[in-house]
PDB file of N, CA and C in Angstrom:
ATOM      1  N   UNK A   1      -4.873  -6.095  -4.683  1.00  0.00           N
ATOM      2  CA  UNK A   1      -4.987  -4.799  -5.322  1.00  0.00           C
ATOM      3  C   UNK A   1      -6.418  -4.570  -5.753  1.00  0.00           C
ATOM      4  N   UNK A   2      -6.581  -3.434  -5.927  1.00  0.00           N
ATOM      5  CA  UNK A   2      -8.023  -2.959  -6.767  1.00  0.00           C
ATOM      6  C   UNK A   2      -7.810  -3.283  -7.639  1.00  0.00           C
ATOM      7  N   UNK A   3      -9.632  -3.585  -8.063  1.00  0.00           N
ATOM      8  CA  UNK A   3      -9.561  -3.451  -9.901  1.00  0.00           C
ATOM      9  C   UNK A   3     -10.064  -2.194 -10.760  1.00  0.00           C
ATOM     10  N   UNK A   4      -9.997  -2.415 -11.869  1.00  0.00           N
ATOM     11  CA  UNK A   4      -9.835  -0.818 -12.866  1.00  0.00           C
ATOM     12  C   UNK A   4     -10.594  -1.867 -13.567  1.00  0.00           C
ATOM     13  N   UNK A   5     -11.398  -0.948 -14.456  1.00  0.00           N
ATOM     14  CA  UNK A   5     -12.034  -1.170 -15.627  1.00  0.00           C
ATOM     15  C   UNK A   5     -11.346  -0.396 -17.031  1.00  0.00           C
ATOM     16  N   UNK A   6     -10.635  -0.938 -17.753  1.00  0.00           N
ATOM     17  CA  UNK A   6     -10.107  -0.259 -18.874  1.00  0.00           C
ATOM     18  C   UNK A   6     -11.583   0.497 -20.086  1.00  0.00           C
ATOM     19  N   UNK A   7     -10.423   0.949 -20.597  1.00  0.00           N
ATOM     20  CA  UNK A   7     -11.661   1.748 -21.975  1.00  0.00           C
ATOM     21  C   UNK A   7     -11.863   0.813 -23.298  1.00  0.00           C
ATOM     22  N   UNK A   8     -11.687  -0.635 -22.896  1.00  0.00           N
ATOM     23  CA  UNK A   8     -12.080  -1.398 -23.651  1.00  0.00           C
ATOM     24  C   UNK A   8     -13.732  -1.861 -23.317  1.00  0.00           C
ATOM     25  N   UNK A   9     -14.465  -1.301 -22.157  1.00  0.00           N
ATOM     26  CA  UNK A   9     -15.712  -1.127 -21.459  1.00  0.00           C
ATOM     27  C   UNK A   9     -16.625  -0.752 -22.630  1.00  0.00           C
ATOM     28  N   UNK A  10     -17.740  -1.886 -23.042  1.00  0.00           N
ATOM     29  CA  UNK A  10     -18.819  -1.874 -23.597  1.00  0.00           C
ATOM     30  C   UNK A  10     -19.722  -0.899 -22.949  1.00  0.00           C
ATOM     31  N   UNK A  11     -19.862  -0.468 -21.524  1.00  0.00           N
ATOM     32  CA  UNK A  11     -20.753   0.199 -20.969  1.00  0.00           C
ATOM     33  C   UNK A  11     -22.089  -0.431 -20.713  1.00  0.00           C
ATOM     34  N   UNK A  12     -21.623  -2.178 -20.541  1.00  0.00           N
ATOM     35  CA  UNK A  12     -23.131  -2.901 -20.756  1.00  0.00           C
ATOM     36  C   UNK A  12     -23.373  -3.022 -19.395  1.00  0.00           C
ATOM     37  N   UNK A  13     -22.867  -2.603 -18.309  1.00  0.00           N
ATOM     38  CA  UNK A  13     -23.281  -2.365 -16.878  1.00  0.00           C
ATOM     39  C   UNK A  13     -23.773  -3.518 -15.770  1.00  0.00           C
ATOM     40  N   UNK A  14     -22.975  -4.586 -16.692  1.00  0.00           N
ATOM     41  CA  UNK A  14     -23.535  -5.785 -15.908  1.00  0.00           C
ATOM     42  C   UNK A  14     -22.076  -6.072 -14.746  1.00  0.00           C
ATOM     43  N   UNK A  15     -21.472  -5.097 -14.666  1.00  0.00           N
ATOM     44  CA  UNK A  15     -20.616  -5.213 -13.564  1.00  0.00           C
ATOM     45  C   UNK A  15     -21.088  -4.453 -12.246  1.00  0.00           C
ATOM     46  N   UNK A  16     -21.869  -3.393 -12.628  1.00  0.00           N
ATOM     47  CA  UNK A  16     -22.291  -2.893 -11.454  1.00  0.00           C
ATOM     48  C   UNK A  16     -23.227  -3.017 -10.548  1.00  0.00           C
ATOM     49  N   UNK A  17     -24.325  -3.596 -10.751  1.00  0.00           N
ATOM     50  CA  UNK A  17     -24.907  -4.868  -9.797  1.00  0.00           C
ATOM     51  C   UNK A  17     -24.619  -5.741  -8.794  1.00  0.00           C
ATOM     52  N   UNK A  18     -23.548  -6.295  -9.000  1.00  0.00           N
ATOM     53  CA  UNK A  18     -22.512  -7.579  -8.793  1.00  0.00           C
ATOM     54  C   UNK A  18     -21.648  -6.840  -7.455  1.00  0.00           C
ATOM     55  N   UNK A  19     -21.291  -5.397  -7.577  1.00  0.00           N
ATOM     56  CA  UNK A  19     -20.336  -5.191  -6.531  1.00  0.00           C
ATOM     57  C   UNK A  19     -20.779  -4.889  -5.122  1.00  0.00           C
ATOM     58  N   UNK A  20     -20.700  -5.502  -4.138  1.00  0.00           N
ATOM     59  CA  UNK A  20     -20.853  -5.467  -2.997  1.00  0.00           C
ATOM     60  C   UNK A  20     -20.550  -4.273  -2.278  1.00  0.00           C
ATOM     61  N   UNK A  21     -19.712  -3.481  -2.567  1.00  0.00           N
ATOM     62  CA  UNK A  21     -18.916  -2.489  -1.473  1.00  0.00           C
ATOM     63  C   UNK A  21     -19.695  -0.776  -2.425  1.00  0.00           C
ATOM     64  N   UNK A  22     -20.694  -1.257  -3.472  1.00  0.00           N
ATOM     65  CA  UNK A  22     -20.875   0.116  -4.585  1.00  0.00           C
ATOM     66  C   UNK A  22     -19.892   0.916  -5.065  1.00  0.00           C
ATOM     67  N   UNK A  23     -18.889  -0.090  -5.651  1.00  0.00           N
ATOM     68  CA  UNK A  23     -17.511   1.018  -5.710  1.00  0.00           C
ATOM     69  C   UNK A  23     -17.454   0.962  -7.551  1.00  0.00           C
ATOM     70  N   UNK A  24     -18.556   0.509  -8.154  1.00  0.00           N
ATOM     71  CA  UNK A  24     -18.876   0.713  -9.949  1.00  0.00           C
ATOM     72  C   UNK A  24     -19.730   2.122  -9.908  1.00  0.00           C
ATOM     73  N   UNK A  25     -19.416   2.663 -10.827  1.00  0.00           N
ATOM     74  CA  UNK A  25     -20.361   3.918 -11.538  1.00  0.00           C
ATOM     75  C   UNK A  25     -20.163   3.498 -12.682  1.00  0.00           C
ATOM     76  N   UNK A  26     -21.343   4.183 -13.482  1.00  0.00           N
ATOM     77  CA  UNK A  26     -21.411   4.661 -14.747  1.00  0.00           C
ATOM     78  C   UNK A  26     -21.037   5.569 -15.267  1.00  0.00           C
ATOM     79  N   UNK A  27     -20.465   5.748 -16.500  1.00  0.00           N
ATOM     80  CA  UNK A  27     -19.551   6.629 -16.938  1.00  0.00           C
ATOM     81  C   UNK A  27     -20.227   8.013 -16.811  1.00  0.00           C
ATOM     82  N   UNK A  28     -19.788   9.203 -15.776  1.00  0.00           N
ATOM     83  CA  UNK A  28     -20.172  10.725 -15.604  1.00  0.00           C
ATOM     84  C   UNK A  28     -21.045  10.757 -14.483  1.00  0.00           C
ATOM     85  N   UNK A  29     -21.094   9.639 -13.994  1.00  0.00           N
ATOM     86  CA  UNK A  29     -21.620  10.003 -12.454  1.00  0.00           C
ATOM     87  C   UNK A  29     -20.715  10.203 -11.210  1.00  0.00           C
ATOM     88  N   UNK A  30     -21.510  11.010 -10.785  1.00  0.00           N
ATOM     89  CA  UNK A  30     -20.964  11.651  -9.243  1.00  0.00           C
ATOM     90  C   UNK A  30     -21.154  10.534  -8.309  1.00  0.00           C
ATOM     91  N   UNK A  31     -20.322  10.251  -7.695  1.00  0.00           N
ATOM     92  CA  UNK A  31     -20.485   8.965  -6.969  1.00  0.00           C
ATOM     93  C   UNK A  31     -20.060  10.020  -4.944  1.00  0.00           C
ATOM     94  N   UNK A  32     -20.240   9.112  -4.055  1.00  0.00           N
ATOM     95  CA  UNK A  32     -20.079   9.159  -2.463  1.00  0.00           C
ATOM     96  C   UNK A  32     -19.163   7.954  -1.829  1.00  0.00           C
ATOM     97  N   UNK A  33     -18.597   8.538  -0.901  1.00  0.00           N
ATOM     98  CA  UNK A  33     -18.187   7.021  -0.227  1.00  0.00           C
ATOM     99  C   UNK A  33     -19.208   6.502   0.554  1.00  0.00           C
ATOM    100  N   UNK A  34     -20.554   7.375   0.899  1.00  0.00           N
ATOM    101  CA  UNK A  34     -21.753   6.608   1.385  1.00  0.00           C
ATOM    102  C   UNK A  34     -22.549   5.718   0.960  1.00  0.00           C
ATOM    103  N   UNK A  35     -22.397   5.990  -0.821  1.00  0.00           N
ATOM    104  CA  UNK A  35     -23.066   4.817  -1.289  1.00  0.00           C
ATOM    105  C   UNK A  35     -22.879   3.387  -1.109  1.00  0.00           C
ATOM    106  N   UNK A  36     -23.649   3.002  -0.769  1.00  0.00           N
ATOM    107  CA  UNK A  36     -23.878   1.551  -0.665  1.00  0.00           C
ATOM    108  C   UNK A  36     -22.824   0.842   0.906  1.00  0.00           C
ATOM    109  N   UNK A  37     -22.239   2.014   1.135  1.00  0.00           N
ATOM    110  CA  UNK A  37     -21.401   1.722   2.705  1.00  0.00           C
ATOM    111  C   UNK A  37     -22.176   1.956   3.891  1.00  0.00           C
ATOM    112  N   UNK A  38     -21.407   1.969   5.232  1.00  0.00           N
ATOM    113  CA  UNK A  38     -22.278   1.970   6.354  1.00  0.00           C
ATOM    114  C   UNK A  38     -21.716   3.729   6.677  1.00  0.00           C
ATOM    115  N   UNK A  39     -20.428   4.499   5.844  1.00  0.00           N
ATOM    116  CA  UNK A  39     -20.179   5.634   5.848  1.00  0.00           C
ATOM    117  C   UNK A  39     -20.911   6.637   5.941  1.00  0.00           C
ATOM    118  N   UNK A  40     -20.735   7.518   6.848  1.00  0.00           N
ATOM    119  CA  UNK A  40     -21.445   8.654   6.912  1.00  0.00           C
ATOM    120  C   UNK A  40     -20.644  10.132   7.473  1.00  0.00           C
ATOM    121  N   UNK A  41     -20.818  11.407   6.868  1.00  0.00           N
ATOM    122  CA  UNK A  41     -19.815  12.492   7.374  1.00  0.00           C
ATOM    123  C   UNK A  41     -18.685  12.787   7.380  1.00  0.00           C
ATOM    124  N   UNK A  42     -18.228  13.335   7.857  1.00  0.00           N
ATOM    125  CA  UNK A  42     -16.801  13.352   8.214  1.00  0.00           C
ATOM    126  C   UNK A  42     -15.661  11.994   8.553  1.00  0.00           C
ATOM    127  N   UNK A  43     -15.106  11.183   7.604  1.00  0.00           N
ATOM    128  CA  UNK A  43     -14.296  10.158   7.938  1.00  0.00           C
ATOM    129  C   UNK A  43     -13.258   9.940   7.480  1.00  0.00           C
ATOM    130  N   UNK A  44     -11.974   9.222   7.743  1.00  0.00           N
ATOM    131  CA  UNK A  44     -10.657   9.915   7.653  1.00  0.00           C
ATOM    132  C   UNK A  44     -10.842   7.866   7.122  1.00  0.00           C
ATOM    133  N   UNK A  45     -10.536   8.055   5.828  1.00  0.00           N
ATOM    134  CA  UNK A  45      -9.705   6.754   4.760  1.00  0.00           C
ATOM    135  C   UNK A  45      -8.711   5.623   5.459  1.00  0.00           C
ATOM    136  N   UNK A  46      -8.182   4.829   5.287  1.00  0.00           N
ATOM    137  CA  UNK A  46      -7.289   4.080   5.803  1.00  0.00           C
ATOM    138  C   UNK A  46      -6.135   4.512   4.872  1.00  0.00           C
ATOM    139  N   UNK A  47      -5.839   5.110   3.877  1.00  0.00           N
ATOM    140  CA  UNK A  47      -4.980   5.713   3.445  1.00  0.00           C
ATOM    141  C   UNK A  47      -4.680   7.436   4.210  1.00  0.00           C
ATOM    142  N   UNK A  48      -5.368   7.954   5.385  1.00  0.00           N
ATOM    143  CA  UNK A  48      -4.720   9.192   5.950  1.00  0.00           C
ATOM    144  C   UNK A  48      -5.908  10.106   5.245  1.00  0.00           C
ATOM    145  N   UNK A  49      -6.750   9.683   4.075  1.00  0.00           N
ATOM    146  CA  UNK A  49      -7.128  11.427   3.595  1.00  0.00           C
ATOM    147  C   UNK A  49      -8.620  11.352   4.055  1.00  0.00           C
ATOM    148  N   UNK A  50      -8.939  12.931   4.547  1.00  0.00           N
ATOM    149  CA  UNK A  50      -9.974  12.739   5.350  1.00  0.00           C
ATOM    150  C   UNK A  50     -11.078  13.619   4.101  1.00  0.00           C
ATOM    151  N   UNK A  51     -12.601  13.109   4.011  1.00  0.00           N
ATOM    152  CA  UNK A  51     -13.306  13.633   3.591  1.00  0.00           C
ATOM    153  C   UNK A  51     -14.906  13.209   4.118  1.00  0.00           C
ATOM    154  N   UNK A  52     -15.514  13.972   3.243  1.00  0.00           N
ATOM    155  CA  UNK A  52     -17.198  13.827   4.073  1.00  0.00           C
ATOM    156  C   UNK A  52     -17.734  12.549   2.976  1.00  0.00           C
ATOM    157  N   UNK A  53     -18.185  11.829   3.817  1.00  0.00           N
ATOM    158  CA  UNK A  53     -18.521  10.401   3.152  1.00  0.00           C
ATOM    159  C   UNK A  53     -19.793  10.503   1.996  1.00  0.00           C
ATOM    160  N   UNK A  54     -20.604  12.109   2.422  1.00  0.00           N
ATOM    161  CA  UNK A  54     -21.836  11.942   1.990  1.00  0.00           C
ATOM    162  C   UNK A  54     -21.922  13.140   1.008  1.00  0.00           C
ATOM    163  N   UNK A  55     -20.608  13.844   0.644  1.00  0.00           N
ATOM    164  CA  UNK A  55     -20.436  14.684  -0.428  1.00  0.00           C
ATOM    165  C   UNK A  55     -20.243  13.829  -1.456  1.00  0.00           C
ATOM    166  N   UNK A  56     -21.037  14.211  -2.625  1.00  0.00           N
ATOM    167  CA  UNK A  56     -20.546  14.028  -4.098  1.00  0.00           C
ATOM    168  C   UNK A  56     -19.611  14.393  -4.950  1.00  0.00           C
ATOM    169  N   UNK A  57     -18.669  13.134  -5.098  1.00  0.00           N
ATOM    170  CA  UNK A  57     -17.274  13.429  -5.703  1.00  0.00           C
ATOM    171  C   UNK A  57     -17.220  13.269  -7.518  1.00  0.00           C
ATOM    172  N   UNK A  58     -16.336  13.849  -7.843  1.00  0.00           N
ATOM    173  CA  UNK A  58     -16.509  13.957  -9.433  1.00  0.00           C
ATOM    174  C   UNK A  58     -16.005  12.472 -10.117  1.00  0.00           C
ATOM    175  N   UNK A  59     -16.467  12.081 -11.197  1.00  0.00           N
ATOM    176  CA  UNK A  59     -16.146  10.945 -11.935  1.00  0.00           C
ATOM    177  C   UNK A  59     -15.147  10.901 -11.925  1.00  0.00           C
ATOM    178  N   UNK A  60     -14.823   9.703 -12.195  1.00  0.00           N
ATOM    179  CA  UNK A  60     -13.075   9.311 -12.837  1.00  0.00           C
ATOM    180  C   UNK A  60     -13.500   8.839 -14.385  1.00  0.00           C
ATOM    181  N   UNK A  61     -14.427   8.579 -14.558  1.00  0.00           N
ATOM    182  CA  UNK A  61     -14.561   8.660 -16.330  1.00  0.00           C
ATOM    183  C   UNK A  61     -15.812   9.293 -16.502  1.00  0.00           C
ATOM    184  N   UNK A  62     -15.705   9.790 -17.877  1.00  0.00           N
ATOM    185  CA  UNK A  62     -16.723  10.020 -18.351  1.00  0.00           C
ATOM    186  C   UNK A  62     -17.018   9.240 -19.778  1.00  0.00           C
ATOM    187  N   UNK A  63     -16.375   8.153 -19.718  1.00  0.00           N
ATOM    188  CA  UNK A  63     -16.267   7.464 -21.076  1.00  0.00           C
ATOM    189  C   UNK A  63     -16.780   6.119 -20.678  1.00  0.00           C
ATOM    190  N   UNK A  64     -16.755   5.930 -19.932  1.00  0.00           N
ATOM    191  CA  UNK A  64     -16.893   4.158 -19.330  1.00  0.00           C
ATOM    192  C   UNK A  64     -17.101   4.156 -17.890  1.00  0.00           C
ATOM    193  N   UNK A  65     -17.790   3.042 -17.078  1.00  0.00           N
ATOM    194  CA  UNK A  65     -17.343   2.795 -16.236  1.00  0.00           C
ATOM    195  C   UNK A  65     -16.054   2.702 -15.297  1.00  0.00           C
ATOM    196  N   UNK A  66     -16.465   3.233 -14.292  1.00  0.00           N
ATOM    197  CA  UNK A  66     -15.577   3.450 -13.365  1.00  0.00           C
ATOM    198  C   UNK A  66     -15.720   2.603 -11.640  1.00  0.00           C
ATOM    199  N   UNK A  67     -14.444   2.017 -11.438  1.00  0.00           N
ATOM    200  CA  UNK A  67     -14.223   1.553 -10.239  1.00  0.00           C
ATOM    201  C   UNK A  67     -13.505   2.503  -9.208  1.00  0.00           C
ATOM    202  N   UNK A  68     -14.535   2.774  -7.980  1.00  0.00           N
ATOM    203  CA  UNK A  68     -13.079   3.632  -6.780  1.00  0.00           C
ATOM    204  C   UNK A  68     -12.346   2.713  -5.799  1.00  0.00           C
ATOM    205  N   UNK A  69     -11.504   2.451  -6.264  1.00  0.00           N
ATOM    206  CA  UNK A  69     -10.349   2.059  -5.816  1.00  0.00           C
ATOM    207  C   UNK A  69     -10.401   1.778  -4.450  1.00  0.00           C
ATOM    208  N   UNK A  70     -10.526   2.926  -3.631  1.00  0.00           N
ATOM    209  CA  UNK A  70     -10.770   2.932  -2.170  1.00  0.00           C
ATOM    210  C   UNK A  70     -11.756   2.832  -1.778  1.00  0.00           C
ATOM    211  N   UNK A  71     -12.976   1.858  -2.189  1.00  0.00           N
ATOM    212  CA  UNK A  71     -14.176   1.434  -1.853  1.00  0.00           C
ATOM    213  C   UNK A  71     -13.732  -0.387  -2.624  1.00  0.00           C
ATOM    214  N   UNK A  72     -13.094  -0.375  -3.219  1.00  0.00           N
ATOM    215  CA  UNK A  72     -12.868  -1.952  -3.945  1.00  0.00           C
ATOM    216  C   UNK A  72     -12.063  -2.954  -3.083  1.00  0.00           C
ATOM    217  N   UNK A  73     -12.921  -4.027  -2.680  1.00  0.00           N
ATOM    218  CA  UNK A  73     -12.247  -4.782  -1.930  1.00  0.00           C
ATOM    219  C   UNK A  73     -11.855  -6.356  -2.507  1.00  0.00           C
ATOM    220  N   UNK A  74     -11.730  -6.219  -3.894  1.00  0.00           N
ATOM    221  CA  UNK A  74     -11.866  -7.333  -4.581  1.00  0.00           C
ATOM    222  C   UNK A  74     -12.764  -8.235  -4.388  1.00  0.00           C
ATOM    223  N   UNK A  75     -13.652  -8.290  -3.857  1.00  0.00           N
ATOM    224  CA  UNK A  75     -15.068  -8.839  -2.964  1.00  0.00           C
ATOM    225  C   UNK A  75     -14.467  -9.555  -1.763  1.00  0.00           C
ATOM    226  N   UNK A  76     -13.159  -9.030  -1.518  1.00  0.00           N
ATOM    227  CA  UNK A  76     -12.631 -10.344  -0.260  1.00  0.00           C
ATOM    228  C   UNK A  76     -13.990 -10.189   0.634  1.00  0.00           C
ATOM    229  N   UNK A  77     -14.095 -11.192   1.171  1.00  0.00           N
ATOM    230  CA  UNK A  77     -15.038 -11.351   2.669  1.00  0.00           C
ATOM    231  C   UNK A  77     -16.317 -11.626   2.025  1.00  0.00           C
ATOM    232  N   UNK A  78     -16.803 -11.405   0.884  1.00  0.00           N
ATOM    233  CA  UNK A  78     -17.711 -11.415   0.218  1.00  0.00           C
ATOM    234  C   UNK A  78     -17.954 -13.143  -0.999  1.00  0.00           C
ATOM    235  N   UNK A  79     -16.908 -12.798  -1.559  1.00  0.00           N
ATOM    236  CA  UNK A  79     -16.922 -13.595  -2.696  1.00  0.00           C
ATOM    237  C   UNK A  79     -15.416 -14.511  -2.961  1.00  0.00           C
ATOM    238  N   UNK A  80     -15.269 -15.358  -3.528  1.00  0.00           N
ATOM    239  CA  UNK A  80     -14.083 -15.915  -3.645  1.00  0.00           C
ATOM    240  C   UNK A  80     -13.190 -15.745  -5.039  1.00  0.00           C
ATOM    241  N   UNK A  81     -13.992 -14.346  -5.991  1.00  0.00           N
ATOM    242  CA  UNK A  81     -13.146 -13.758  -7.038  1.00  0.00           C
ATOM    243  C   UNK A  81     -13.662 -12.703  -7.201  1.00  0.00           C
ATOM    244  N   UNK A  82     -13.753 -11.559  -7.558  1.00  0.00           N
ATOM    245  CA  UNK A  82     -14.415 -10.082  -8.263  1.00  0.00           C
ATOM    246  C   UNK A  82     -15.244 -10.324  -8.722  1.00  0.00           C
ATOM    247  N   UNK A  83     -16.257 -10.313  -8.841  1.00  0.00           N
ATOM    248  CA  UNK A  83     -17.703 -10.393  -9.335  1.00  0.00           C
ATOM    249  C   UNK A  83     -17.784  -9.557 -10.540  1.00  0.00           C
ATOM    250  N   UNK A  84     -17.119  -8.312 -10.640  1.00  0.00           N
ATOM    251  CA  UNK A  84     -17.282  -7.745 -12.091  1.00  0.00           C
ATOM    252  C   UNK A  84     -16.210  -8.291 -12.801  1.00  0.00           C
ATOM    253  N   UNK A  85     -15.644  -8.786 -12.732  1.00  0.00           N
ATOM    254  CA  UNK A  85     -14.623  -9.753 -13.864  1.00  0.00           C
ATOM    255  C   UNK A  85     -15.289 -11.225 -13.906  1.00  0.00           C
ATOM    256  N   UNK A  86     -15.969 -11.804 -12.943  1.00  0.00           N
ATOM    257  CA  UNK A  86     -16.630 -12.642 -13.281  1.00  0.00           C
ATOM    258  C   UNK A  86     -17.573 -12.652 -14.358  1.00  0.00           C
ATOM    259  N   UNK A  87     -18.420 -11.149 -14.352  1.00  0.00           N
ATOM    260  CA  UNK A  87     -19.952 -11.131 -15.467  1.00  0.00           C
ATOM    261  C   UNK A  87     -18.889 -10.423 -16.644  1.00  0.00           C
ATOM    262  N   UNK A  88     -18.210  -9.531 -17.008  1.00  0.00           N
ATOM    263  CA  UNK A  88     -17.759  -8.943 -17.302  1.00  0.00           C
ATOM    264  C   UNK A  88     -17.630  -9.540 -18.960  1.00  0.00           C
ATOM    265  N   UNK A  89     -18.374  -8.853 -19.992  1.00  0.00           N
ATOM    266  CA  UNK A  89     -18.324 -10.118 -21.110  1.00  0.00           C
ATOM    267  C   UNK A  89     -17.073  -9.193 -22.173  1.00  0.00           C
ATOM    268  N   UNK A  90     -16.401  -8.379 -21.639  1.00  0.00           N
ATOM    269  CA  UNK A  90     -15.102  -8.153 -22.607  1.00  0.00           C
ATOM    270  C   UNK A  90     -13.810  -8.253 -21.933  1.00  0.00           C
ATOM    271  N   UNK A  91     -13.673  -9.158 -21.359  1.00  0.00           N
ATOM    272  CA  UNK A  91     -12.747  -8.638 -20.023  1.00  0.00           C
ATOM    273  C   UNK A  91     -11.921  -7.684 -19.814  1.00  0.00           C
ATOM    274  N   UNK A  92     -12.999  -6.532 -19.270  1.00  0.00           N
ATOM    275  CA  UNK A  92     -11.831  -5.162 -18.522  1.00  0.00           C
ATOM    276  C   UNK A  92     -11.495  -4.749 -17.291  1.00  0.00           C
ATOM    277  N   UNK A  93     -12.152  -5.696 -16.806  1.00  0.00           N
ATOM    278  CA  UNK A  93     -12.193  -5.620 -15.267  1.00  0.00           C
ATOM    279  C   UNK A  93     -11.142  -6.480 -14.891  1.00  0.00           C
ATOM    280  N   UNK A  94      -9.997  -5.729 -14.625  1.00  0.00           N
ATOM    281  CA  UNK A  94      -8.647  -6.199 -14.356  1.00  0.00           C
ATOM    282  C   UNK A  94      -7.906  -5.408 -13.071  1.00  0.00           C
ATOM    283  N   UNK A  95      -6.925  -6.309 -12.585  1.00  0.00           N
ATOM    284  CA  UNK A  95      -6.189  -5.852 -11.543  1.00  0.00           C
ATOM    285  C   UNK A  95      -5.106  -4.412 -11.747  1.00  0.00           C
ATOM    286  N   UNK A  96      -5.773  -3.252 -10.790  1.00  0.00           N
ATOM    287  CA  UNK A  96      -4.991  -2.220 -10.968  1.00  0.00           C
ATOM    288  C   UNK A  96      -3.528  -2.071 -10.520  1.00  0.00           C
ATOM    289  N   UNK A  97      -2.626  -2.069 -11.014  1.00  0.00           N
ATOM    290  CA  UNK A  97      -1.118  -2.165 -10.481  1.00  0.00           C
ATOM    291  C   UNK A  97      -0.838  -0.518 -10.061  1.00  0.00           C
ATOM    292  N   UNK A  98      -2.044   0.510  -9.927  1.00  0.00           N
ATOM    293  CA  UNK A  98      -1.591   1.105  -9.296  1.00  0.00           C
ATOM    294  C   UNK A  98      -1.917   1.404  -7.668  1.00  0.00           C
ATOM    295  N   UNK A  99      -2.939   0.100  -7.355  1.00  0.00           N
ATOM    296  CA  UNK A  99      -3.624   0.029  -5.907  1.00  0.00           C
ATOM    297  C   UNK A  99      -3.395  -1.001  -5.516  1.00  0.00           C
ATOM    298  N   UNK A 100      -2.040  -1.645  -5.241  1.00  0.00           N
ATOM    299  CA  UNK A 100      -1.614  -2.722  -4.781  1.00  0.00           C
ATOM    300  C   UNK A 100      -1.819  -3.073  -3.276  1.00  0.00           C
ATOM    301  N   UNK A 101      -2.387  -3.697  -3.088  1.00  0.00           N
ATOM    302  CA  UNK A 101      -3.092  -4.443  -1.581  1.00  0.00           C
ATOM    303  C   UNK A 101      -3.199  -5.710  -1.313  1.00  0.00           C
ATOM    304  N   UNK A 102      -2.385  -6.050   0.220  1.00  0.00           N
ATOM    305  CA  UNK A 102      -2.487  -7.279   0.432  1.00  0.00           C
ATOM    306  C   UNK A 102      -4.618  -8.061   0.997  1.00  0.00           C
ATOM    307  N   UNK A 103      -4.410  -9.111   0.874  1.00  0.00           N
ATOM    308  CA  UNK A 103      -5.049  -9.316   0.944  1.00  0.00           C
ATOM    309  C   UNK A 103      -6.623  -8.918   2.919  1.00  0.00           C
ATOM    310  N   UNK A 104      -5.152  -8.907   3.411  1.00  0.00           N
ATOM    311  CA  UNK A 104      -5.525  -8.299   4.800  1.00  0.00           C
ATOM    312  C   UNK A 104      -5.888  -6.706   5.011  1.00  0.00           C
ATOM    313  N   UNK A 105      -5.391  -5.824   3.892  1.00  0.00           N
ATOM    314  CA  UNK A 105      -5.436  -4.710   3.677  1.00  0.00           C
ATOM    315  C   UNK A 105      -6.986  -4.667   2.883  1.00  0.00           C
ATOM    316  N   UNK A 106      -7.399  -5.529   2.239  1.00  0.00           N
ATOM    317  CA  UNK A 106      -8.753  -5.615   1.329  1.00  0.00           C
ATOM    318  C   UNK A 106      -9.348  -6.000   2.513  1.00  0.00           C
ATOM    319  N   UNK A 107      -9.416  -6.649   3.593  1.00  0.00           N
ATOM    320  CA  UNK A 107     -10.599  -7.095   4.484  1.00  0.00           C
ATOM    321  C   UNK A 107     -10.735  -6.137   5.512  1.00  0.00           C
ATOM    322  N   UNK A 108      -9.157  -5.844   6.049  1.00  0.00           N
ATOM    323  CA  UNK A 108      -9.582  -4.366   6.832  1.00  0.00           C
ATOM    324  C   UNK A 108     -10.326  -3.114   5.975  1.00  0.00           C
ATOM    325  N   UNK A 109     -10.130  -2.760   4.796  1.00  0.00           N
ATOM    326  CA  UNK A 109     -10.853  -1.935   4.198  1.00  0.00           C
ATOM    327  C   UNK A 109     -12.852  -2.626   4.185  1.00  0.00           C
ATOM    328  N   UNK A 110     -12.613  -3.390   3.645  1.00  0.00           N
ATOM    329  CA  UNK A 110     -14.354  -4.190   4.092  1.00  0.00           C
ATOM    330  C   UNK A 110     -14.889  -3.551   5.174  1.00  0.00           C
ATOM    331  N   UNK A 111     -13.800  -4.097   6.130  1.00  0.00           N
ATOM    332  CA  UNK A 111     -14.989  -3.774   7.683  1.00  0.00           C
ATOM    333  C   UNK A 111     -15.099  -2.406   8.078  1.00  0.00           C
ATOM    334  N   UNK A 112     -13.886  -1.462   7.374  1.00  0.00           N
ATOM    335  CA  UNK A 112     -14.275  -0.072   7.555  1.00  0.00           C
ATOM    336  C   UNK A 112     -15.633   0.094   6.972  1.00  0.00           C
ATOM    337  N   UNK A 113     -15.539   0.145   5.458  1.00  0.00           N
ATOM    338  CA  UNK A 113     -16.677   0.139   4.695  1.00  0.00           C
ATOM    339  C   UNK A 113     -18.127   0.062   5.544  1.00  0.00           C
ATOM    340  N   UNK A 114     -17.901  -1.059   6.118  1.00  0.00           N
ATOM    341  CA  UNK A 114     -19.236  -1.712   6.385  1.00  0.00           C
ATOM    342  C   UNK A 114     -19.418  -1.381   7.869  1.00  0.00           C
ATOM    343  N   UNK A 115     -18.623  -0.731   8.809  1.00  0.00           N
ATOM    344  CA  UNK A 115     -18.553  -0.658   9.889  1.00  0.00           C
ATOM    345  C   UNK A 115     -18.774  -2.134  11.022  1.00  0.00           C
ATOM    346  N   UNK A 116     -17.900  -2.927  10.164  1.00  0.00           N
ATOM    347  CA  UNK A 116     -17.670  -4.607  11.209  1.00  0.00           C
ATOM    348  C   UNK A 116     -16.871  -4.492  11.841  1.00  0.00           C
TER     349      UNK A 116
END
């Protein structure tokens, strides 16, 4: 599954560094699925919904940090635990039970990401 950052988030931003796939913002930023991916234009999700990779989409917080879900690959292929729950010094960087994913579902999402 993805992880979520709860509103127990200091906002000390040492999780967003750490993520490989750029799927951390800071609380009230406009984030892309181009950032930090190999995404570009017009591209249709592994969940069916199609959007432009390089439009700017609206926050999911404006209070804290925010993880997108459909850029979070738990660092599979990358790392051998989440890297923002690793630095993470209040622990909020926790598993979302509402983006439940097998682990093969996190690596096929990777190589979309990254175009592997």
């Amino acid at each position: 599954m993805a992880i979520k950052i709860t509103d127990e988030c200091i906002n000390c931003g040492a999780c967003e560094p750490e993520c490989p796939n750029n799927a951390i913002y800071e609380a009230a930023e406009d984030w892309k699925f181009s950032d930090g991916t190999a995404l570009s234009g017009t591209i249709v999700l592994p969940n069916g919904d199609k959007v432009n990779a390089d439009e700017s989409q609206e926050p999911v917080s404006d209070e804290f940090y925010f993880i997108i879900a459909d850029k979070c690959t738990e660092c599979k292929g990358f790392h051998d635990e989440p890297q923002c729950a690793a630095v993470c010094p209040v622990d909020c960087c926790v598993p979302d039970e509402d983006h439940e994913e097998t682990e093969e579902e996190l690596l096929t999402k990777k190589s979309f990401l990254h175009n592997e």
